[in-house]
N, C-alpha and C. Protein backbone atom coordinates (compact mmCIF):
# COMPACT_ATOMS: atom_id res chain seq x y z
N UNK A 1 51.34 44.68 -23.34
CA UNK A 1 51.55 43.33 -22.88
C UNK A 1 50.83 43.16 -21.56
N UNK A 2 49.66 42.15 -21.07
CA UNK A 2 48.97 42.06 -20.38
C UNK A 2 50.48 41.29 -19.21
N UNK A 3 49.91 41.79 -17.88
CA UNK A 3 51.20 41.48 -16.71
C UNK A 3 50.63 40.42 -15.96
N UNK A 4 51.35 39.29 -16.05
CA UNK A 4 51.45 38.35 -15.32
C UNK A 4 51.08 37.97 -13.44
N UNK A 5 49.88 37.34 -13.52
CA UNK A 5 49.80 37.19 -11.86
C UNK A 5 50.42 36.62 -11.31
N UNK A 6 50.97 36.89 -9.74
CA UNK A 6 51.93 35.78 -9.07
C UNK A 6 50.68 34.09 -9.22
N UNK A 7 51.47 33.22 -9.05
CA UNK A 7 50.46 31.95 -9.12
C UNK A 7 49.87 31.90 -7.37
N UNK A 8 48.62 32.18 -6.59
CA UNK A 8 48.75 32.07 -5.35
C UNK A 8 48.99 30.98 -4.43
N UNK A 9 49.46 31.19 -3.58
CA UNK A 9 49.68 30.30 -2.42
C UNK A 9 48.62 28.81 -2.57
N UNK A 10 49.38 27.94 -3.06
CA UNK A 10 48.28 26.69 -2.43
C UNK A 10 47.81 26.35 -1.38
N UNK A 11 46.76 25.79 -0.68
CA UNK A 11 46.01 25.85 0.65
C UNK A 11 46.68 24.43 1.15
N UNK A 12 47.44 24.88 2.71
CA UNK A 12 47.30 23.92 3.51
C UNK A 12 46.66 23.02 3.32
N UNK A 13 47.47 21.87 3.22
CA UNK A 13 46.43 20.50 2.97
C UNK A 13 45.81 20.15 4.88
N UNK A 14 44.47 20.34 5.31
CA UNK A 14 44.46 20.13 6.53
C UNK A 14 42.97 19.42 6.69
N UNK A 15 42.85 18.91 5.14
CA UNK A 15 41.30 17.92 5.51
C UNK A 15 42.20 16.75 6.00
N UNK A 16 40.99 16.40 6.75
CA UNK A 16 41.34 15.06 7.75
C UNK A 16 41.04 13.58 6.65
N UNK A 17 41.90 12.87 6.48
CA UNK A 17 42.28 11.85 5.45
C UNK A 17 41.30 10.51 6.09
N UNK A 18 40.60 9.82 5.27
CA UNK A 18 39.30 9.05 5.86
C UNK A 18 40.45 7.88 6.14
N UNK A 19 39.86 7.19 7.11
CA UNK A 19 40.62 5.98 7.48
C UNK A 19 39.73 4.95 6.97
N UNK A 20 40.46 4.06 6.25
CA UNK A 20 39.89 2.55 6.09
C UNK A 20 39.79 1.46 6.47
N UNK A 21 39.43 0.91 6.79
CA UNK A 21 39.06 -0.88 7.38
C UNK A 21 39.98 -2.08 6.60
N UNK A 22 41.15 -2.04 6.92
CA UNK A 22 41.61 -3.41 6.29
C UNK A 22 41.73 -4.70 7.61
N UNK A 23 41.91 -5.78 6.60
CA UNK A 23 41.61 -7.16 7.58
C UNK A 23 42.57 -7.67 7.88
N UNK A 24 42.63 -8.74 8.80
CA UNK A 24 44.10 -8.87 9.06
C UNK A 24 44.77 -9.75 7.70
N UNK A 25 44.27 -10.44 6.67
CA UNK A 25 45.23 -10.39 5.68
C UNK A 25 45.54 -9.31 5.25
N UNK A 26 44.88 -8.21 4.64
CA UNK A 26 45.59 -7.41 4.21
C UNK A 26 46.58 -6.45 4.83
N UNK A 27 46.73 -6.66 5.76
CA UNK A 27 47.90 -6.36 7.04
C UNK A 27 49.07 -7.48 6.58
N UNK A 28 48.75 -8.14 6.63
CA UNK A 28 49.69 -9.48 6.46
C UNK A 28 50.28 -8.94 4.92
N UNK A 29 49.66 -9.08 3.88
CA UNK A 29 50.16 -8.74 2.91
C UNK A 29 50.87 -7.72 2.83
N UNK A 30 51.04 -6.40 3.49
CA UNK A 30 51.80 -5.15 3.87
C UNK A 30 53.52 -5.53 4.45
N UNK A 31 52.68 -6.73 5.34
CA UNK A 31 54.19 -6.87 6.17
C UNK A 31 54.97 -7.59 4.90
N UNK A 32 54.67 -8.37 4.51
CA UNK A 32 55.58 -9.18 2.84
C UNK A 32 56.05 -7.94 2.40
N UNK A 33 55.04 -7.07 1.77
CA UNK A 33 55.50 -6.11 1.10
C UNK A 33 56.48 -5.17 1.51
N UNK A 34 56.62 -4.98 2.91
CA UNK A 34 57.53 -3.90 3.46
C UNK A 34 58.90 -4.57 4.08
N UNK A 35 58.72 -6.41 4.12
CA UNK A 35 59.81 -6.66 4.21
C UNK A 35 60.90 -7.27 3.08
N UNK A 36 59.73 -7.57 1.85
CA UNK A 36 60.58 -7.20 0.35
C UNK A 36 59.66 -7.25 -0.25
N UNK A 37 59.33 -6.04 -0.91
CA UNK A 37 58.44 -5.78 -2.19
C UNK A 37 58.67 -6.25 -3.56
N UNK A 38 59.54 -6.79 -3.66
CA UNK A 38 59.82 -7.65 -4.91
C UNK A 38 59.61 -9.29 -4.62
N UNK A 39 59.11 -9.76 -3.78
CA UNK A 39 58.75 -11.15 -3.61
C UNK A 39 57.61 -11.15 -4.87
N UNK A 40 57.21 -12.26 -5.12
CA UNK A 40 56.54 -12.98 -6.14
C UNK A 40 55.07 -12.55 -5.24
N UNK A 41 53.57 -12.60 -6.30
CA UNK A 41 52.72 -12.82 -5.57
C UNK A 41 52.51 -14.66 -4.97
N UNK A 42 53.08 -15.61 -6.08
CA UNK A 42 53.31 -16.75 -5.27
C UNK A 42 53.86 -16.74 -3.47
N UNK A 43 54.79 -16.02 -3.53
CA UNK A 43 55.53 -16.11 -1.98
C UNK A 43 54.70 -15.07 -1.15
N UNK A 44 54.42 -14.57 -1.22
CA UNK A 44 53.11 -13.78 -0.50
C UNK A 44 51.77 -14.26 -0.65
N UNK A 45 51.61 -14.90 -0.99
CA UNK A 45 49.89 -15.73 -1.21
C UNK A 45 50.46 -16.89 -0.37
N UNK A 46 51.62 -17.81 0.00
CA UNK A 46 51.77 -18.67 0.56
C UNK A 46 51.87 -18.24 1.81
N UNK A 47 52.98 -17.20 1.94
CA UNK A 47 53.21 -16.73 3.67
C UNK A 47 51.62 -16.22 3.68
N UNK A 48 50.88 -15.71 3.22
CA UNK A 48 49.57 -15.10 3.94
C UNK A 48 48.39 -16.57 4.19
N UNK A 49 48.79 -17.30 3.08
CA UNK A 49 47.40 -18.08 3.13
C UNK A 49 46.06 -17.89 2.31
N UNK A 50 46.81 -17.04 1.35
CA UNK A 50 45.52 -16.81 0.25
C UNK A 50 46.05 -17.08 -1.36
N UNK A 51 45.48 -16.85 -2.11
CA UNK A 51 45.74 -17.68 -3.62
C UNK A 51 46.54 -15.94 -4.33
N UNK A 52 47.99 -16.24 -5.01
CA UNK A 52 48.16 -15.03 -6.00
C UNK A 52 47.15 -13.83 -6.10
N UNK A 53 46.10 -14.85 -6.78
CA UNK A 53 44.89 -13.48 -7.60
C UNK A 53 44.84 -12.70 -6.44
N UNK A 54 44.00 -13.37 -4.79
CA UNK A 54 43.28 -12.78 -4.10
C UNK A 54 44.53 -11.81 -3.86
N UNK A 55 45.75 -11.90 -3.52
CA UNK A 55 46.91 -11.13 -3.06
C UNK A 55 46.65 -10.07 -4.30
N UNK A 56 46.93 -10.08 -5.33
CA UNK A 56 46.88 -8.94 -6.47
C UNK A 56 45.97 -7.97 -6.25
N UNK A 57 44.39 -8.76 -6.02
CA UNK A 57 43.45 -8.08 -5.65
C UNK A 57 43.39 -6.91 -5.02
N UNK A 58 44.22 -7.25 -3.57
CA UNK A 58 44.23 -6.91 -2.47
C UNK A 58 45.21 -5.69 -2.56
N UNK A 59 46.13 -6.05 -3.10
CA UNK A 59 47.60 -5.22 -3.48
C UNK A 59 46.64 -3.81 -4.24
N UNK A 60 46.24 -4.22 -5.74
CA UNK A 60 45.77 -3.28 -6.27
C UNK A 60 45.05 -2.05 -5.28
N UNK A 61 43.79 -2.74 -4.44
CA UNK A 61 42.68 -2.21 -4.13
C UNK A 61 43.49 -1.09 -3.09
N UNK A 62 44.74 -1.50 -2.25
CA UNK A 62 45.60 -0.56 -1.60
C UNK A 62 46.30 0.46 -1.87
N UNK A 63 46.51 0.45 -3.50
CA UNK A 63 47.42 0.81 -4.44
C UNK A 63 46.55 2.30 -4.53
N UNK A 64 44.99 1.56 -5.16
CA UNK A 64 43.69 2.87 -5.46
C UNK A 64 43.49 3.63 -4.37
N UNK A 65 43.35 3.11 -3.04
CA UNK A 65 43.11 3.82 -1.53
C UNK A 65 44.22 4.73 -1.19
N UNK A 66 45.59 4.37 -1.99
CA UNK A 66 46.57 5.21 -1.10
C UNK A 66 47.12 5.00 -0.13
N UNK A 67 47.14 3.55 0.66
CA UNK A 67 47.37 3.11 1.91
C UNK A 67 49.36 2.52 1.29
N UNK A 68 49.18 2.00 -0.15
CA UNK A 68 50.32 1.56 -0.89
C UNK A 68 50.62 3.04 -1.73
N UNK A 69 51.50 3.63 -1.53
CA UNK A 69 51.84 4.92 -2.49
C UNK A 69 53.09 4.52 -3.61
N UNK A 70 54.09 4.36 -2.83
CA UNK A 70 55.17 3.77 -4.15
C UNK A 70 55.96 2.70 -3.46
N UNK A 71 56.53 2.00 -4.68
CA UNK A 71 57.55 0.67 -4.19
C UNK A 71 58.94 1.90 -4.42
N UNK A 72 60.05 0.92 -3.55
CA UNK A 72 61.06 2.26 -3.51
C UNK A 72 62.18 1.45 -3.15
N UNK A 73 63.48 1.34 -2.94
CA UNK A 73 64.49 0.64 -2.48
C UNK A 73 65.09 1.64 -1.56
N UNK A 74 65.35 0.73 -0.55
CA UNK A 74 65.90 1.40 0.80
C UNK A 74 67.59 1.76 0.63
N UNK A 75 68.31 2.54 0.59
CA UNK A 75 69.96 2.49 0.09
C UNK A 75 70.67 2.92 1.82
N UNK A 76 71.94 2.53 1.62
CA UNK A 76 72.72 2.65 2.86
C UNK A 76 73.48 4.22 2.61
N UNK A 77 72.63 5.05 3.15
CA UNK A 77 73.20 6.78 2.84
C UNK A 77 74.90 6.74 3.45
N UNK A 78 75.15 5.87 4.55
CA UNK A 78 76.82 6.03 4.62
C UNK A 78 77.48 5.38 3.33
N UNK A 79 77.39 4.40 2.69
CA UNK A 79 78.19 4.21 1.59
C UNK A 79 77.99 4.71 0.89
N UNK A 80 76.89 5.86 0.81
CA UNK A 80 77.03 6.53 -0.65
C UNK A 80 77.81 7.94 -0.44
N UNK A 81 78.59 7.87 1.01
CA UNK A 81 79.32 9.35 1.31
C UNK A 81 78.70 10.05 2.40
N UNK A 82 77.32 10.07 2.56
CA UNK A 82 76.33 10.27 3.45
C UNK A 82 76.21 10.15 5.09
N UNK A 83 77.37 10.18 5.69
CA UNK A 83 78.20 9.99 6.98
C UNK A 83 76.63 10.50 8.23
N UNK A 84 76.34 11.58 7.80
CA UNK A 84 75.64 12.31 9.17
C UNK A 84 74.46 12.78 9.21
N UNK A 85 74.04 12.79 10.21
CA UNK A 85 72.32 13.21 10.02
C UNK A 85 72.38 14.40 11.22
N UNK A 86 71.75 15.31 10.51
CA UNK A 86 71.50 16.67 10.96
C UNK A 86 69.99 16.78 11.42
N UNK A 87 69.48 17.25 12.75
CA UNK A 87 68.06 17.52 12.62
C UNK A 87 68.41 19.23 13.27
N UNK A 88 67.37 19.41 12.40
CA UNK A 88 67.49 21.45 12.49
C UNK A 88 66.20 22.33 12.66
N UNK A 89 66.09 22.43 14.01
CA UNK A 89 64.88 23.08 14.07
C UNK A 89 65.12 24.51 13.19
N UNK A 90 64.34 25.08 12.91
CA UNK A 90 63.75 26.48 12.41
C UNK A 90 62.73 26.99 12.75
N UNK A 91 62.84 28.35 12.85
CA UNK A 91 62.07 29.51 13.01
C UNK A 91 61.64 30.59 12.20
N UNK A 92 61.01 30.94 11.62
CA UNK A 92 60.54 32.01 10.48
C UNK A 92 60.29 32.95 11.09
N UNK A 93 60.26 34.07 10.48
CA UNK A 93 59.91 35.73 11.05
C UNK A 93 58.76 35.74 10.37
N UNK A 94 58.30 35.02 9.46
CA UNK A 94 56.64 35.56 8.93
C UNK A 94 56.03 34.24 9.32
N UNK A 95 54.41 34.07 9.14
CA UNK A 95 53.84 33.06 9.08
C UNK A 95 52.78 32.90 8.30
N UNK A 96 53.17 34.06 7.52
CA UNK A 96 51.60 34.07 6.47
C UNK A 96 51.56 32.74 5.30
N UNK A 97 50.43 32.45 4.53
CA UNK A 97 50.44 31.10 3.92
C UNK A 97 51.26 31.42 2.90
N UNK A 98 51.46 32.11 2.46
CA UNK A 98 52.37 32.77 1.24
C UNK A 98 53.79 32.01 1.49
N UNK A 99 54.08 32.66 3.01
CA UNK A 99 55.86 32.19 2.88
C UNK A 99 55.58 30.66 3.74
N UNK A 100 54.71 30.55 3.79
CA UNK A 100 54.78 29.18 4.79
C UNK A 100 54.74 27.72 3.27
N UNK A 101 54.15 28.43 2.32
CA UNK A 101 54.54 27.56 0.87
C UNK A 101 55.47 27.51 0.10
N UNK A 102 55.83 29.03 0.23
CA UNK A 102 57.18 29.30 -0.57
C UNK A 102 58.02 28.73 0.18
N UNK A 103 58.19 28.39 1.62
CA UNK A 103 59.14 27.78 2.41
C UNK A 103 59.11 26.08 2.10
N UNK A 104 58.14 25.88 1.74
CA UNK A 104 58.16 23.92 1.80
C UNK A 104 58.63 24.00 0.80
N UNK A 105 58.08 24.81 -0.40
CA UNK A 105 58.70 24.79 -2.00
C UNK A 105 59.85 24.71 -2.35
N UNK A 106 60.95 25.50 -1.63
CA UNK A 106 61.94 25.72 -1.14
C UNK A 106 62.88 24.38 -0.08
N UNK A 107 62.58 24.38 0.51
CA UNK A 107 62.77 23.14 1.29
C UNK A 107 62.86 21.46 0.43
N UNK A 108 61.70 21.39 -0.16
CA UNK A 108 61.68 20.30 -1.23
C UNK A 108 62.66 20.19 -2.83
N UNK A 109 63.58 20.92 -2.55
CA UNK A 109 64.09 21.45 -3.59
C UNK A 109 65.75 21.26 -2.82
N UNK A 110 65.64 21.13 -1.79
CA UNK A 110 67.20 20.39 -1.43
C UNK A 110 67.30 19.13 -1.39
N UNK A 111 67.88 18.53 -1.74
CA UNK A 111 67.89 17.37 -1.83
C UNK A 111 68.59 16.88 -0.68
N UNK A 112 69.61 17.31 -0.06
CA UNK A 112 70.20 17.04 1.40
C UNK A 112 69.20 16.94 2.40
N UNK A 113 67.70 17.49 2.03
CA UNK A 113 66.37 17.92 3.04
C UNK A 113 65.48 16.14 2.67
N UNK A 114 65.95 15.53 4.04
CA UNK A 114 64.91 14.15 3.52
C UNK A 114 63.79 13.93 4.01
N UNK A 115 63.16 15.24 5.59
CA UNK A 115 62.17 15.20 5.96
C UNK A 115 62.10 16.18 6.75
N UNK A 116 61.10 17.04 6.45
CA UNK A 116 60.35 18.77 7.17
C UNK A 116 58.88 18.23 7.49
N UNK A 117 58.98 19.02 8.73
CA UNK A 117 57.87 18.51 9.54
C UNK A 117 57.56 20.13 10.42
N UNK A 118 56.15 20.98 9.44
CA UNK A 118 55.68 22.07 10.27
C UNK A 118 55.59 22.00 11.63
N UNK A 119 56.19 22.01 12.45
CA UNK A 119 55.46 21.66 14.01
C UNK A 119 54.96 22.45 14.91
N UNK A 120 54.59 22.30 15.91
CA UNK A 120 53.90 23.40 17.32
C UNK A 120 55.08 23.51 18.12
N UNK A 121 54.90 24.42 19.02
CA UNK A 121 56.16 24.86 19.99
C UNK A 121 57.06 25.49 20.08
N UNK A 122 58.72 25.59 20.57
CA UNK A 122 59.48 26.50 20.05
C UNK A 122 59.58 27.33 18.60
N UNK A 123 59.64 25.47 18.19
CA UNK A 123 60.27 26.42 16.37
C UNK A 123 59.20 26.11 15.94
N UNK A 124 59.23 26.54 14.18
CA UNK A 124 58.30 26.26 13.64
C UNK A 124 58.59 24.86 12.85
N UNK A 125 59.87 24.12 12.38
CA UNK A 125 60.11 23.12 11.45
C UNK A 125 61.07 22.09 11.93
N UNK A 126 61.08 21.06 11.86
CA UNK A 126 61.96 20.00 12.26
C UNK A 126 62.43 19.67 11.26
N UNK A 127 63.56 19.87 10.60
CA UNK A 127 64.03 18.98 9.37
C UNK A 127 65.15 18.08 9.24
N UNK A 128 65.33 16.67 9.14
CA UNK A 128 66.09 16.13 8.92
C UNK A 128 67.00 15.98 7.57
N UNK A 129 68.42 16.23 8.04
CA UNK A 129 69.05 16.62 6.22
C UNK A 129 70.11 15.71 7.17
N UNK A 130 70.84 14.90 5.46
CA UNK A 130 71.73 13.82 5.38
C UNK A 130 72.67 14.57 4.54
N UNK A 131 74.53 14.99 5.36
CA UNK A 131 75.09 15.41 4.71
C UNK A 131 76.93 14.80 4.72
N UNK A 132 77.48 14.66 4.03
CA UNK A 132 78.75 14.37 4.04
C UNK A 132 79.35 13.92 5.74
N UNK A 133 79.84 15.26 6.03
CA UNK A 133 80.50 15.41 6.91
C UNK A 133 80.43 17.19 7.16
N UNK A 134 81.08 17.29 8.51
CA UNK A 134 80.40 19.03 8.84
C UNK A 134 80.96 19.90 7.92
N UNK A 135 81.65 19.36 7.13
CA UNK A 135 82.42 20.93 6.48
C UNK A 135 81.09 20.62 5.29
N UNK A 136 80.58 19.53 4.83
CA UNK A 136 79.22 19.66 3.87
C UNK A 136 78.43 19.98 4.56
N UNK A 137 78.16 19.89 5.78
CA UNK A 137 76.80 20.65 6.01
C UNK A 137 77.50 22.37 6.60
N UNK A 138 77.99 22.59 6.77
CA UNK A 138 79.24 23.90 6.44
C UNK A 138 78.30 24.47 5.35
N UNK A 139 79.01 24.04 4.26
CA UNK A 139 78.34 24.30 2.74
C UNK A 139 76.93 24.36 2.88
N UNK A 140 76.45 23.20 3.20
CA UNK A 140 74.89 23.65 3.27
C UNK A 140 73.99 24.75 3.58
N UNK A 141 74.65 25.23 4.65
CA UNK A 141 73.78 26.41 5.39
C UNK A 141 74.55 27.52 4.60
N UNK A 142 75.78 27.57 4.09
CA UNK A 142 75.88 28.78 3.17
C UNK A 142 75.05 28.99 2.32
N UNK A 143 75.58 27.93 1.20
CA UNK A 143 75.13 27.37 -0.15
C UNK A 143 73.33 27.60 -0.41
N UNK A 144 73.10 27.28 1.25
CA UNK A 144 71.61 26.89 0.63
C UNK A 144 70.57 26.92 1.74
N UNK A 145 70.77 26.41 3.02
CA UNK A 145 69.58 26.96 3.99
C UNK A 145 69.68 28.46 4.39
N UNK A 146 70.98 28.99 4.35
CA UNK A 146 70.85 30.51 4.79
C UNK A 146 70.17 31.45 4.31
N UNK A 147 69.96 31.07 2.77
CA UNK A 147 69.95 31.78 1.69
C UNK A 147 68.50 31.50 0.98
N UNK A 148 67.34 31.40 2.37
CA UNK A 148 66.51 31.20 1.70
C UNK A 148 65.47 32.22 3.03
N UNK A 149 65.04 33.23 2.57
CA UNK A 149 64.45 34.28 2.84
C UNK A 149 63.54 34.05 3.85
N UNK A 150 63.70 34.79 5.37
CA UNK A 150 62.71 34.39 6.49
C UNK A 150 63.16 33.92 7.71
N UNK A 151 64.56 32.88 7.37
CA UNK A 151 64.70 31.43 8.65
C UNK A 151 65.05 33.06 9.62
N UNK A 152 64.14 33.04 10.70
CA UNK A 152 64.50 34.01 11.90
C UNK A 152 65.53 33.34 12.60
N UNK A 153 65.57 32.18 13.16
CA UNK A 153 66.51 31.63 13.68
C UNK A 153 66.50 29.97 13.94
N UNK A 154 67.91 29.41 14.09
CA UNK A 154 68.27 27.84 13.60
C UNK A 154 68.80 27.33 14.45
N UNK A 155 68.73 25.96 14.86
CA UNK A 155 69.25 25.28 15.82
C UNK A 155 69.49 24.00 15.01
N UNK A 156 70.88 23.13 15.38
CA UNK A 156 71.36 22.07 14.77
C UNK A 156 71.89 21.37 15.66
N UNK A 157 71.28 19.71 15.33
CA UNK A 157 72.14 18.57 16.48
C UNK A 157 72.46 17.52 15.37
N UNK A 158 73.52 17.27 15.58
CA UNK A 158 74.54 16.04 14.80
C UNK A 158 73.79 14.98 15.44
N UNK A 159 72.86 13.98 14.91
CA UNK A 159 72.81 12.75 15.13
C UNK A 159 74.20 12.04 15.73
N UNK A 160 74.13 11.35 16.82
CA UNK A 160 74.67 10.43 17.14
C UNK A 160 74.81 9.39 16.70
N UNK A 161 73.95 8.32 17.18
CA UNK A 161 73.64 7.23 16.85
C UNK A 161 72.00 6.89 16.68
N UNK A 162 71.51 5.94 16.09
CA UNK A 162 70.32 6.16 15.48
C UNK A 162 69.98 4.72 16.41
N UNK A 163 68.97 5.32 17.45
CA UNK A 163 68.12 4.02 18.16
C UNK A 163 67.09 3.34 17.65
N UNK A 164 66.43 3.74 16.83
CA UNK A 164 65.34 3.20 16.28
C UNK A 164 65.17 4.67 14.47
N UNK A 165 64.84 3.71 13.91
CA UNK A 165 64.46 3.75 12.50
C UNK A 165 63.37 2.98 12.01
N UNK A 166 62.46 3.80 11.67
CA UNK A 166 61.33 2.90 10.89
C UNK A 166 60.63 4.07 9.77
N UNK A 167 60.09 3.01 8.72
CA UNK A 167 59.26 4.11 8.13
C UNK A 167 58.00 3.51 7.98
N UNK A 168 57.56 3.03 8.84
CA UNK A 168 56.06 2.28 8.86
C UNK A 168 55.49 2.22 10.09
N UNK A 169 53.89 2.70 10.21
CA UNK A 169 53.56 2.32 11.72
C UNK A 169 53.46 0.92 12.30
N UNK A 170 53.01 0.76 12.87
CA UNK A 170 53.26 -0.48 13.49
C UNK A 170 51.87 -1.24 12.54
N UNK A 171 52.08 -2.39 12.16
CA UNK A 171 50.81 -3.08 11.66
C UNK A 171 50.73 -4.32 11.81
């Protein structure tokens, strides 16, 4: 029986992503979209000042560039049980590309994990995880961040209160 290769490490994504030239309608059309993406292209061709089609146009051509990735609905994580926000630096004992993939792989695979961010400086990871209340994030770090091969060492701060929230740059 011929033996199976590990699959290798995928490469750091670290090409630099081309920036594009949009105009200020199609800025305009973003802001409709990000302040309800289910408006009509009628009600967005009126607030912008351009006709349906040209809005579709425009929509599409953002859609192909990648500047538009997915439509998505925003939910209120406290009514769904979702009380607290955890940000948790981490530290790894290795840094080779091997465990630095197996670690995101890993990471993307909790679902309590809503945003990891490799960073420079002390630690190596910033991750924001949304959990019950402390005896669930209790569970968590048993259940499931402890228990994942490497974290050298962890630091955790209970969100307070949340001053600013956005998920868009400024446009």
């Amino acid at each position: 029986m011929a033996k199976r290769s590990k699959p290798a490490a995928e490469p750091l994504d670290t090409a630099p992503v081309p920036e594009a030239t949009y105009d200020k309608f199609d800025l305009a059309i973003l802001r409709e979209l990000l302040a309800d993406s289910r408006r009509t292209l009628q009600d967005i061709g009126a607030a912008v000042k351009l006709s349906p089609t040209t809005c579709w146009s425009r929509i599409k051509r953002m859609e192909a560039d990648g500047v538009i990735k997915q439509y998505s609905v925003l939910v209120d994580r406290a009514r769904l049980g979702y009380k607290d926000t955890v940000l948790v630096q981490l530290t790894l004992a290795s840094h080779t590309d091997e465990t630095l993939y197996q670690f995101g792989r890993t990471l993307a695979a909790i679902p309590e994990v809503q945003e990891a961010y490799l960073v420079s400086g002390e630690y190596d990871y910033l991750i924001r995880i949304v959990v019950k209340d402390t005896r669930d994030y209790e569970r968590l770090l048993r259940e499931k961040l402890y228990k994942i091969p490497g974290i050298r060492h962890s630091k955790s701060s209970f969100v307070l209160r949340v001053l600013k929230d956005t998920l868009v740059p400024p446009i």
